[in-house]
C-alpha atoms as a PDB file:
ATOM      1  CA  UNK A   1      10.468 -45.088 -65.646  1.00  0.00           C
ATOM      2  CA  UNK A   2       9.403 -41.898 -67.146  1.00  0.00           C
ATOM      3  CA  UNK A   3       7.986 -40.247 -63.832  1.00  0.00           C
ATOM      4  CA  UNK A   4      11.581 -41.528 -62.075  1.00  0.00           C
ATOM      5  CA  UNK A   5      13.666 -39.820 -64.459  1.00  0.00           C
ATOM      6  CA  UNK A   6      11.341 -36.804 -64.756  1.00  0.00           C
ATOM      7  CA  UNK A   7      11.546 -36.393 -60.985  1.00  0.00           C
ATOM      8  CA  UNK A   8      15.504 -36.519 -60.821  1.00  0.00           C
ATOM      9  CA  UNK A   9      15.479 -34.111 -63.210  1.00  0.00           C
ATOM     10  CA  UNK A  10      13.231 -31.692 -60.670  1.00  0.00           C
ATOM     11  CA  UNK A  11      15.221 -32.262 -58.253  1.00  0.00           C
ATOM     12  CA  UNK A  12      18.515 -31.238 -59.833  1.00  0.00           C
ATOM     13  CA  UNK A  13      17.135 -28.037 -61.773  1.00  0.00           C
ATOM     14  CA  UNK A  14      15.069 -26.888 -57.893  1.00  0.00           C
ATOM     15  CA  UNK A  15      18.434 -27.362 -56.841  1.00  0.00           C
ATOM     16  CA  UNK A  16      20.295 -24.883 -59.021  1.00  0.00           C
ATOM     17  CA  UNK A  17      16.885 -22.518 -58.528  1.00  0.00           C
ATOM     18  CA  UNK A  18      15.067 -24.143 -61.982  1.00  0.00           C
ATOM     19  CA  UNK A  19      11.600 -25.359 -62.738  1.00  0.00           C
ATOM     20  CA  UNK A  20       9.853 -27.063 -65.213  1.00  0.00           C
ATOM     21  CA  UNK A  21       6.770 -25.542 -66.756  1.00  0.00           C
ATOM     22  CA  UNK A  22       4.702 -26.689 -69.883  1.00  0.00           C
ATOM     23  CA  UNK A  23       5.604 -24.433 -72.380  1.00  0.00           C
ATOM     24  CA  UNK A  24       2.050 -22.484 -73.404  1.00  0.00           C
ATOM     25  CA  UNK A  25       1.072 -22.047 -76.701  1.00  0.00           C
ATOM     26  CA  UNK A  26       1.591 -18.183 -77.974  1.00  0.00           C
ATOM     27  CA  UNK A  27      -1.687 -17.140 -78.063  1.00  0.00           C
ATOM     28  CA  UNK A  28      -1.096 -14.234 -80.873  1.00  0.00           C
ATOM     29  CA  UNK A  29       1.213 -16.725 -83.615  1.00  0.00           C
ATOM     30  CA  UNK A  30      -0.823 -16.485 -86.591  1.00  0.00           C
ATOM     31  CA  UNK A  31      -2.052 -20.364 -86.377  1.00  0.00           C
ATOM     32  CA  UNK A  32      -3.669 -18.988 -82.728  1.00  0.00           C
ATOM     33  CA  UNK A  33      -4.874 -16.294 -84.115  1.00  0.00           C
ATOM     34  CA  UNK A  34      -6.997 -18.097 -87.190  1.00  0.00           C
ATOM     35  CA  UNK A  35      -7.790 -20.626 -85.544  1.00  0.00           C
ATOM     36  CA  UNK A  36     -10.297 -18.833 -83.406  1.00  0.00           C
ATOM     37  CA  UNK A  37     -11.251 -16.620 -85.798  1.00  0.00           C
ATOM     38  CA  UNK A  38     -12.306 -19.577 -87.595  1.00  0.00           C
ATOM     39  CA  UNK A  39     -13.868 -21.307 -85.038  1.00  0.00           C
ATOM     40  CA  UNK A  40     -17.746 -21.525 -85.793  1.00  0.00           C
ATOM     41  CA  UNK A  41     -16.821 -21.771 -89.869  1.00  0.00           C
ATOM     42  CA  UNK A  42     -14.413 -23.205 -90.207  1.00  0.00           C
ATOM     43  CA  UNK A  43     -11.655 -22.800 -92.489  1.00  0.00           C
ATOM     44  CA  UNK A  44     -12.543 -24.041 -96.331  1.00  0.00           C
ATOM     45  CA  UNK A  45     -10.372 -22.185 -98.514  1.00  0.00           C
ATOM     46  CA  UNK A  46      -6.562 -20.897 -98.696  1.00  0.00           C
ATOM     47  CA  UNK A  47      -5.090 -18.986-101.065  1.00  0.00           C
ATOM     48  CA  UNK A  48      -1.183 -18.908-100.571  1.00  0.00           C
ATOM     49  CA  UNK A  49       0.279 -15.974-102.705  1.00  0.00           C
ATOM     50  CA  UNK A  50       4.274 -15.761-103.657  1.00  0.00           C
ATOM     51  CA  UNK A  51       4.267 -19.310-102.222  1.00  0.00           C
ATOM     52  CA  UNK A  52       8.361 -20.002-103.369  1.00  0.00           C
ATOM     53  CA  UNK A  53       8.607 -23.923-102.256  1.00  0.00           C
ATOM     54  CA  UNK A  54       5.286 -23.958-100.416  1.00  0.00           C
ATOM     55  CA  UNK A  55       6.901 -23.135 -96.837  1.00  0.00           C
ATOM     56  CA  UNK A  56       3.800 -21.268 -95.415  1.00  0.00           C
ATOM     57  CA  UNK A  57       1.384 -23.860 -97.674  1.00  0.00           C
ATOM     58  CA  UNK A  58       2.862 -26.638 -95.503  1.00  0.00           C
ATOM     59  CA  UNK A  59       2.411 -24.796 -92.157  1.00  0.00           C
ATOM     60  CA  UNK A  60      -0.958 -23.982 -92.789  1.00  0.00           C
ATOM     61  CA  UNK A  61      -2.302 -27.644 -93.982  1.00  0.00           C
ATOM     62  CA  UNK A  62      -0.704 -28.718 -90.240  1.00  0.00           C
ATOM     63  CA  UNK A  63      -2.870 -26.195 -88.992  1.00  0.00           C
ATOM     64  CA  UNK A  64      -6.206 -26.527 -91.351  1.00  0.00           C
ATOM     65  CA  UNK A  65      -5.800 -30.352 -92.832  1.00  0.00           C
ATOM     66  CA  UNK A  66      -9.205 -30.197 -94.626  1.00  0.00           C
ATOM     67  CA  UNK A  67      -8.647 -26.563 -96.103  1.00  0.00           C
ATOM     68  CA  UNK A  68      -8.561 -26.579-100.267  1.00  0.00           C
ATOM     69  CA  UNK A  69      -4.693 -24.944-100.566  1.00  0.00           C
ATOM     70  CA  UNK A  70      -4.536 -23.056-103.512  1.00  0.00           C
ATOM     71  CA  UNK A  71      -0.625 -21.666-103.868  1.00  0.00           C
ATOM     72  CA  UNK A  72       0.707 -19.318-106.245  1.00  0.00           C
ATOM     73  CA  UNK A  73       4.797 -19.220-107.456  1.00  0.00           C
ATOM     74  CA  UNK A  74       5.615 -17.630-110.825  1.00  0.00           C
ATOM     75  CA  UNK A  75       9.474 -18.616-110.731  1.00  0.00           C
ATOM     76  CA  UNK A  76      10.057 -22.240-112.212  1.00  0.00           C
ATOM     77  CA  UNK A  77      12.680 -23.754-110.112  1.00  0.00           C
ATOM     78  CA  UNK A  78      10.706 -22.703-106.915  1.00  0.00           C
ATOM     79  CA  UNK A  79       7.309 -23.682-108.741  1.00  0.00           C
ATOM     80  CA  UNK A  80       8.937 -27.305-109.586  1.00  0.00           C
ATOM     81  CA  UNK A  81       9.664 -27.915-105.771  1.00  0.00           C
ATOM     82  CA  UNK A  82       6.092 -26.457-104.883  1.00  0.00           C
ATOM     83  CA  UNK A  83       4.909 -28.807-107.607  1.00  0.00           C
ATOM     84  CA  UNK A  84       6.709 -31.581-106.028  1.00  0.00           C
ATOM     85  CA  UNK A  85       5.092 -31.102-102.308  1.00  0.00           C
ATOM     86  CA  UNK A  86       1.667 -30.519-103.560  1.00  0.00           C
ATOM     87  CA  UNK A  87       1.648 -33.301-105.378  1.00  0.00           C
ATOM     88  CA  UNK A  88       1.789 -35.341-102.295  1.00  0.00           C
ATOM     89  CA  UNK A  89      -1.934 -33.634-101.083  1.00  0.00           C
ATOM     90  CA  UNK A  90      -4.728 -34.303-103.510  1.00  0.00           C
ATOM     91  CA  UNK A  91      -6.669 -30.895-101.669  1.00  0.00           C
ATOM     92  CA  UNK A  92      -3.603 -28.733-102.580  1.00  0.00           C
ATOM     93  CA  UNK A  93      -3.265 -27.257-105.720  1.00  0.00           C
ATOM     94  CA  UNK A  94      -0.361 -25.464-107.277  1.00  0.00           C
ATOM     95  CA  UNK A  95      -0.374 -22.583-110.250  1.00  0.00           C
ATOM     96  CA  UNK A  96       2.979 -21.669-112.101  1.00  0.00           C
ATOM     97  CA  UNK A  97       1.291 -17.861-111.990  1.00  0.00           C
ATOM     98  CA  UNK A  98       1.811 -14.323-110.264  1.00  0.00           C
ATOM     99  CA  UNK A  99      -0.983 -12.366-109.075  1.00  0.00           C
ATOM    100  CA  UNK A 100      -1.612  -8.727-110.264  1.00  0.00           C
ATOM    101  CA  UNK A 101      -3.965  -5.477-111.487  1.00  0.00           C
ATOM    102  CA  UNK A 102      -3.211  -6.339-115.032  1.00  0.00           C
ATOM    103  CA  UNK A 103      -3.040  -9.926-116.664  1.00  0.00           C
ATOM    104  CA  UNK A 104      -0.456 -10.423-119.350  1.00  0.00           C
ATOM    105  CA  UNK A 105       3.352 -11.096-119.308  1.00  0.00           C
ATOM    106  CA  UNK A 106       5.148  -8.999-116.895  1.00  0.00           C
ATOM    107  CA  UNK A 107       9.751  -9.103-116.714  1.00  0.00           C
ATOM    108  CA  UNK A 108      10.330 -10.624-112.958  1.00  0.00           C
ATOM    109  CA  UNK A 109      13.750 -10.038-111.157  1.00  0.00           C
ATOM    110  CA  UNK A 110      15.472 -13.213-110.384  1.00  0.00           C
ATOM    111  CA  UNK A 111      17.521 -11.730-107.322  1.00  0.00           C
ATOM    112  CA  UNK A 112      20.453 -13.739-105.507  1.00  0.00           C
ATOM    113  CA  UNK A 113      17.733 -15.303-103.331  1.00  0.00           C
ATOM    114  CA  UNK A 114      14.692 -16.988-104.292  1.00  0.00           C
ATOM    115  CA  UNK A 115      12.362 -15.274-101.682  1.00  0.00           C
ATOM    116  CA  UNK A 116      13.489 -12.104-102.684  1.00  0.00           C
ATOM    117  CA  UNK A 117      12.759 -12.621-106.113  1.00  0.00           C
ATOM    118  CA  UNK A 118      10.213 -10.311-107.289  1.00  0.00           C
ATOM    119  CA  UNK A 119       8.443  -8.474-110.208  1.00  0.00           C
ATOM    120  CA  UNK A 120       9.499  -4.725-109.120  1.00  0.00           C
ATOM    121  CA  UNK A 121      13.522  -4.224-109.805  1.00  0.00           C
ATOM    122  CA  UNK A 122      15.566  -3.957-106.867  1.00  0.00           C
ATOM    123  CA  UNK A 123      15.995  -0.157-105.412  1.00  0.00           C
ATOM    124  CA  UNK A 124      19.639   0.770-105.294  1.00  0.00           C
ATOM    125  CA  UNK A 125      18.822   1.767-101.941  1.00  0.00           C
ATOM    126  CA  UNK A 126      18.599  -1.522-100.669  1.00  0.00           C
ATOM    127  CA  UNK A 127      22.404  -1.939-100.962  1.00  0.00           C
ATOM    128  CA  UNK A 128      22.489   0.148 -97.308  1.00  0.00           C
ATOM    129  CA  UNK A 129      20.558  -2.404 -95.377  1.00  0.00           C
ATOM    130  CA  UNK A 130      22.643  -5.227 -96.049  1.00  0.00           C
ATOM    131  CA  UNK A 131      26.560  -5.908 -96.225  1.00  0.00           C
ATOM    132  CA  UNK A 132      25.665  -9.052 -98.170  1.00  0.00           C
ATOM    133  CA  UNK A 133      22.560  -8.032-100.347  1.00  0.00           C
ATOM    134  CA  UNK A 134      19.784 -11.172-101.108  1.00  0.00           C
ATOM    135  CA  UNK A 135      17.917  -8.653-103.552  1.00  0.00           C
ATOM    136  CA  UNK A 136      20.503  -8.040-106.244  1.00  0.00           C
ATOM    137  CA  UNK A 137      19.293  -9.104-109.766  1.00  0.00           C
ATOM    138  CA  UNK A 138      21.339 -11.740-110.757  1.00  0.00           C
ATOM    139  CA  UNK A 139      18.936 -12.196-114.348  1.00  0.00           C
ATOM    140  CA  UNK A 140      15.129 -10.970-115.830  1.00  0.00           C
ATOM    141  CA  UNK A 141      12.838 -13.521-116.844  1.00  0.00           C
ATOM    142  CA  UNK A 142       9.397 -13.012-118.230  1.00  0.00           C
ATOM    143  CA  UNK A 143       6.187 -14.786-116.120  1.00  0.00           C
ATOM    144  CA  UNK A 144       2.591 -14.758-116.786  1.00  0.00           C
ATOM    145  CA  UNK A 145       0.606 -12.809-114.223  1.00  0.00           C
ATOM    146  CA  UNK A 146      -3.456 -13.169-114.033  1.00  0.00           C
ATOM    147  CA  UNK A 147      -5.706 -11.388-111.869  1.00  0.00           C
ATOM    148  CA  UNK A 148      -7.061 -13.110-109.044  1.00  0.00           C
ATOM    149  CA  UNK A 149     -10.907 -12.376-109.264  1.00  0.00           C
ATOM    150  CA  UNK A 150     -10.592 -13.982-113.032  1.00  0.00           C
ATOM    151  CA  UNK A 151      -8.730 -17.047-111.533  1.00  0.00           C
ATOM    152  CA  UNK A 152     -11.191 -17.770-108.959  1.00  0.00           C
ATOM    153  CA  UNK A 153     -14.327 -17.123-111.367  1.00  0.00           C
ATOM    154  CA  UNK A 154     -12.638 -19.540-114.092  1.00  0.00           C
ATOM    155  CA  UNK A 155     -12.062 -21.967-111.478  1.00  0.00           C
ATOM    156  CA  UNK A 156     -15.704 -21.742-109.879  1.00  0.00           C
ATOM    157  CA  UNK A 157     -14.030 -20.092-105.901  1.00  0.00           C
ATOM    158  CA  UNK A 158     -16.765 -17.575-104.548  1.00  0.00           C
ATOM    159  CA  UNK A 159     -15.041 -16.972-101.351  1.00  0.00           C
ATOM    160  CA  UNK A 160     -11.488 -17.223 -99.617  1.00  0.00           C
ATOM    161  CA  UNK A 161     -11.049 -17.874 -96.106  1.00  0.00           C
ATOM    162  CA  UNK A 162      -7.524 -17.099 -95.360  1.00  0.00           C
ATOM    163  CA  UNK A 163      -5.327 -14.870 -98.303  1.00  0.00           C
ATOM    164  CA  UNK A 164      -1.585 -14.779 -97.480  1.00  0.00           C
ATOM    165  CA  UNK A 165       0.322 -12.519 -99.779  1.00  0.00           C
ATOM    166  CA  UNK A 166       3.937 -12.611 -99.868  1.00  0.00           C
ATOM    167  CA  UNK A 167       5.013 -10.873-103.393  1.00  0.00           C
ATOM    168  CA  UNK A 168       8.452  -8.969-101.947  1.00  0.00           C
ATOM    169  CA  UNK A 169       6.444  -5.142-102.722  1.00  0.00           C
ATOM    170  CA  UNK A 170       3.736  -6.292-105.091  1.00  0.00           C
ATOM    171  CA  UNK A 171       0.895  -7.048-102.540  1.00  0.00           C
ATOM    172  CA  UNK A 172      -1.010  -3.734-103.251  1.00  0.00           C
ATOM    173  CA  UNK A 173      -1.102  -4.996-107.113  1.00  0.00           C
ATOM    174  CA  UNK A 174      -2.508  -8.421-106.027  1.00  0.00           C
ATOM    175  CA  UNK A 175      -4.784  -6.866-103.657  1.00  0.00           C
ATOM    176  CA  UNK A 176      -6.535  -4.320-106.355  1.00  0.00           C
ATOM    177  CA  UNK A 177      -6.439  -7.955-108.580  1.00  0.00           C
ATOM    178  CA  UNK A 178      -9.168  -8.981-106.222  1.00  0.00           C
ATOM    179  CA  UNK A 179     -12.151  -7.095-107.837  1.00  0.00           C
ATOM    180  CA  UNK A 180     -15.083  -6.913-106.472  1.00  0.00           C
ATOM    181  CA  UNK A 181     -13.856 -10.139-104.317  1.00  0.00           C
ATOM    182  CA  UNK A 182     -12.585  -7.880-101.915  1.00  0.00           C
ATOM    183  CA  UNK A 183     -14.901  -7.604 -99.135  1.00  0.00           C
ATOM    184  CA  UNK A 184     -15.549  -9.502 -95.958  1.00  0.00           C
ATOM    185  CA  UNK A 185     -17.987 -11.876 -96.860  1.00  0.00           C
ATOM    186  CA  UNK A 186     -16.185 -13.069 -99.424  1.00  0.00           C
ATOM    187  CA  UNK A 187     -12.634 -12.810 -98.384  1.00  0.00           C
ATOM    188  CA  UNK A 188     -12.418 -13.314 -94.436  1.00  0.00           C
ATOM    189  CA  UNK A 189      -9.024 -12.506 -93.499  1.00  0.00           C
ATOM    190  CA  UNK A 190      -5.833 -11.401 -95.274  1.00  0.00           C
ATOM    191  CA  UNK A 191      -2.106 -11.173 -94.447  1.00  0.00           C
ATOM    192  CA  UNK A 192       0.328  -9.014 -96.236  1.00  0.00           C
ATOM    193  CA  UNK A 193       3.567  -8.309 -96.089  1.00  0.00           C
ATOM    194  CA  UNK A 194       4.665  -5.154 -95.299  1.00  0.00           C
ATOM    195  CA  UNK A 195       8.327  -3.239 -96.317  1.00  0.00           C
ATOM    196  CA  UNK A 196       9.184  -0.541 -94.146  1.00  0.00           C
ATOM    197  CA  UNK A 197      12.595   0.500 -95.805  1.00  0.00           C
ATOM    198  CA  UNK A 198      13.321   0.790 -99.951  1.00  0.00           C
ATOM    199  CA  UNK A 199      13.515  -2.688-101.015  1.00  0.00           C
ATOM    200  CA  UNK A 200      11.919  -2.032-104.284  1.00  0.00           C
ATOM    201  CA  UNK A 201      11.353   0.357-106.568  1.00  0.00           C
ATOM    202  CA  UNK A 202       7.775   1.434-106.282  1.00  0.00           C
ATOM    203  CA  UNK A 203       6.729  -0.920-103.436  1.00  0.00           C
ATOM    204  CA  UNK A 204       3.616  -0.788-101.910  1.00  0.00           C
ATOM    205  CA  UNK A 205       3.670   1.681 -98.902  1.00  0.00           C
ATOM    206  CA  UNK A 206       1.951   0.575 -95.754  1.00  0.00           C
ATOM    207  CA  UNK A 207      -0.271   3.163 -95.839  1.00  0.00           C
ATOM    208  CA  UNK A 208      -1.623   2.486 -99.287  1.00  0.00           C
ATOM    209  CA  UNK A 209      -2.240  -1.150 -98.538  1.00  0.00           C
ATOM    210  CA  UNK A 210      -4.093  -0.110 -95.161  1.00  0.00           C
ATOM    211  CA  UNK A 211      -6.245   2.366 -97.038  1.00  0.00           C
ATOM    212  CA  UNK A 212      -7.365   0.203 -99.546  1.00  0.00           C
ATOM    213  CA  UNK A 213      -8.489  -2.609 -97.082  1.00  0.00           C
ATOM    214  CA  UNK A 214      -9.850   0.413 -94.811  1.00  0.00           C
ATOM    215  CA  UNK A 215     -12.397   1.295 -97.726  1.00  0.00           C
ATOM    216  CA  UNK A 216     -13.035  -1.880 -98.225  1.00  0.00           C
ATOM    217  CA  UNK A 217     -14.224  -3.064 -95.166  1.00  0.00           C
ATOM    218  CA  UNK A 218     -11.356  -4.581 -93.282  1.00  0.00           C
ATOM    219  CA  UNK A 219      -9.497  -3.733 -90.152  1.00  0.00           C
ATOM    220  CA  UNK A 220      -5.724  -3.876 -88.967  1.00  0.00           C
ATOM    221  CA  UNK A 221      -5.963  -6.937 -86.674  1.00  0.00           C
ATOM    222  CA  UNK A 222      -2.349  -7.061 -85.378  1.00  0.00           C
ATOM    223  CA  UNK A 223       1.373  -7.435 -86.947  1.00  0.00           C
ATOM    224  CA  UNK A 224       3.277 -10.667 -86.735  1.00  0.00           C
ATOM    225  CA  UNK A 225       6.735 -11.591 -86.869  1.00  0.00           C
ATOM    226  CA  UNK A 226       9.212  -9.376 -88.607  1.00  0.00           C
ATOM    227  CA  UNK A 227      12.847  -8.589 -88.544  1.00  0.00           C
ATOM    228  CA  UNK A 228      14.188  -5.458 -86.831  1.00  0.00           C
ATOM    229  CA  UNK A 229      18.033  -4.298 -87.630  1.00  0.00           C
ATOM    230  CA  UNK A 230      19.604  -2.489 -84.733  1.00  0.00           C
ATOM    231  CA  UNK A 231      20.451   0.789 -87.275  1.00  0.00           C
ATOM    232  CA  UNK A 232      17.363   1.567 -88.889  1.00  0.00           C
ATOM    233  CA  UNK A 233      14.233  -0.126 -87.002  1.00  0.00           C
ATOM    234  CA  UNK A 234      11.549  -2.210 -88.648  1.00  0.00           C
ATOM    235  CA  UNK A 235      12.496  -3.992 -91.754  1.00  0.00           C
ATOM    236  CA  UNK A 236       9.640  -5.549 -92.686  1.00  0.00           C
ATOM    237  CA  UNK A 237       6.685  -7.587 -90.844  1.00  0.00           C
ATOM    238  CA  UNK A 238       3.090  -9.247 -91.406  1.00  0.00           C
ATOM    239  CA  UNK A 239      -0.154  -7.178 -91.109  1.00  0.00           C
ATOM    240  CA  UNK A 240      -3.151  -9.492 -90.621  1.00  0.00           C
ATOM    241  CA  UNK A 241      -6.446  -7.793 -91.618  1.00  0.00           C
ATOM    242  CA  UNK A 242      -9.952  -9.496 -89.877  1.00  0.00           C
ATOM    243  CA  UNK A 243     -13.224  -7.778 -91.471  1.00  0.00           C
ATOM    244  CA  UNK A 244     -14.230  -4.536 -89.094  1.00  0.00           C
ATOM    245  CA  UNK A 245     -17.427  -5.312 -86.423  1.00  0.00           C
ATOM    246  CA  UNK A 246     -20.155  -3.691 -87.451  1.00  0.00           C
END
């Protein structure tokens, strides 16, 4: 039956000047990308950074369903849905906690939209980009931030397979949080995001993050996804860092 209607279907798309094709998989989508970087080890350990309600956490255990998921959301209403969804995987664990240099309490900008939320206030500048603005502080909280080389040395992790950072400007600050866990053998690839126009008030600069990893041993892989506006270019996007070949 399947094959019958399958072939009418041919038959009226060749007649209009269709095909079918299978649809190939992209080979440069992030999933593509790890999985073959992670092909003879493969991939233990995640550690999902500015996770909100686990989105990414939930993409990546489709993609690596024996990986240990550790996820990171400092904002309680987000952290209570996270909470919720990790619940349901005994190899994912969630943290109430932000990542940064310094561990303490920090003030965190609760902006009109959760993912936007963020521990840098909102740059006034940001009011050009957008005629509804998701990055206006609606109210200041106070979190608890640790650093991340102290959270994986109290919780016995000696290496990271995949970091995804996501902190809306604040990636440089986890990154330097790293310690002396920041080099290839013991973190083996790292995604940031990267802001391209004034989002926040002292938010990391591209360059900064790229020079960091660059002394530390990593190289720009490749950038993926993003959102361009028509006026000013290159919002923001994803840099993926893979350890340089020696």
């Amino acid at each position: 039956m399947r094959t019958a209607i399958k072939n009418v279907i041919r038959g009226v798309l060749d007649r209009y000047g269709y095909e079918i094709r299978r649809k190939r998989p992209d080979p440069m989508s992030l999933n593509a990308i790890l999985m073959r970087s992670h092909a003879e080890k493969p991939m233990a350990t995640i550690f999902d950074v500015g996770a909100n309600e686990g989105q990414s956490a939930r993409e990546f255990r489709k993609w690596f369903p024996c990986a240990h998921i550790v996820s990171f959301e400092p904002f309680p209403p987000a952290f209570m849905v996270l909470k919720r969804h990790s619940a349901q995987d005994s190899n994912w664990v969630a943290e109430n906690l932000a990542l940064g240099t310094l561990s303490g309490v920090e003030p965190f900008h609760i902006n009109q939209v959760s993912g936007a939320n963020s521990i840098l206030p909102t740059d006034n500048a940001s009011n050009n980009y957008f005629s509804e603005n998701p990055h206006i502080t609606a109210n200041v909280t106070e979190i608890t931030v640790g650093r991340l080389d102290d959270y994986c040395v109290e919780n016995g992790i000696s290496s990271i397979d995949f970091l995804n950072i996501d902190t809306q400007g604040y990636d440089l600050e986890v990154l330097k949080g790293a310690g002396d866990l920041l080099e290839p053998t013991k973190i083996r690839a790292i995604l940031v995001e990267i802001l391209l126009l004034p989002i926040y008030e002292k938010q990391a600069r591209f360059d900064e993050i790229f020079h960091l990893l660059d002394q530390h041993g990593y190289k720009l892989y490749c950038f993926i996804g993003g959102y361009m506006d028509r006026r000013v270019g290159l919002y923001w996007s994803n840099a993926l860092f893979f350890p340089k070949i020696n």
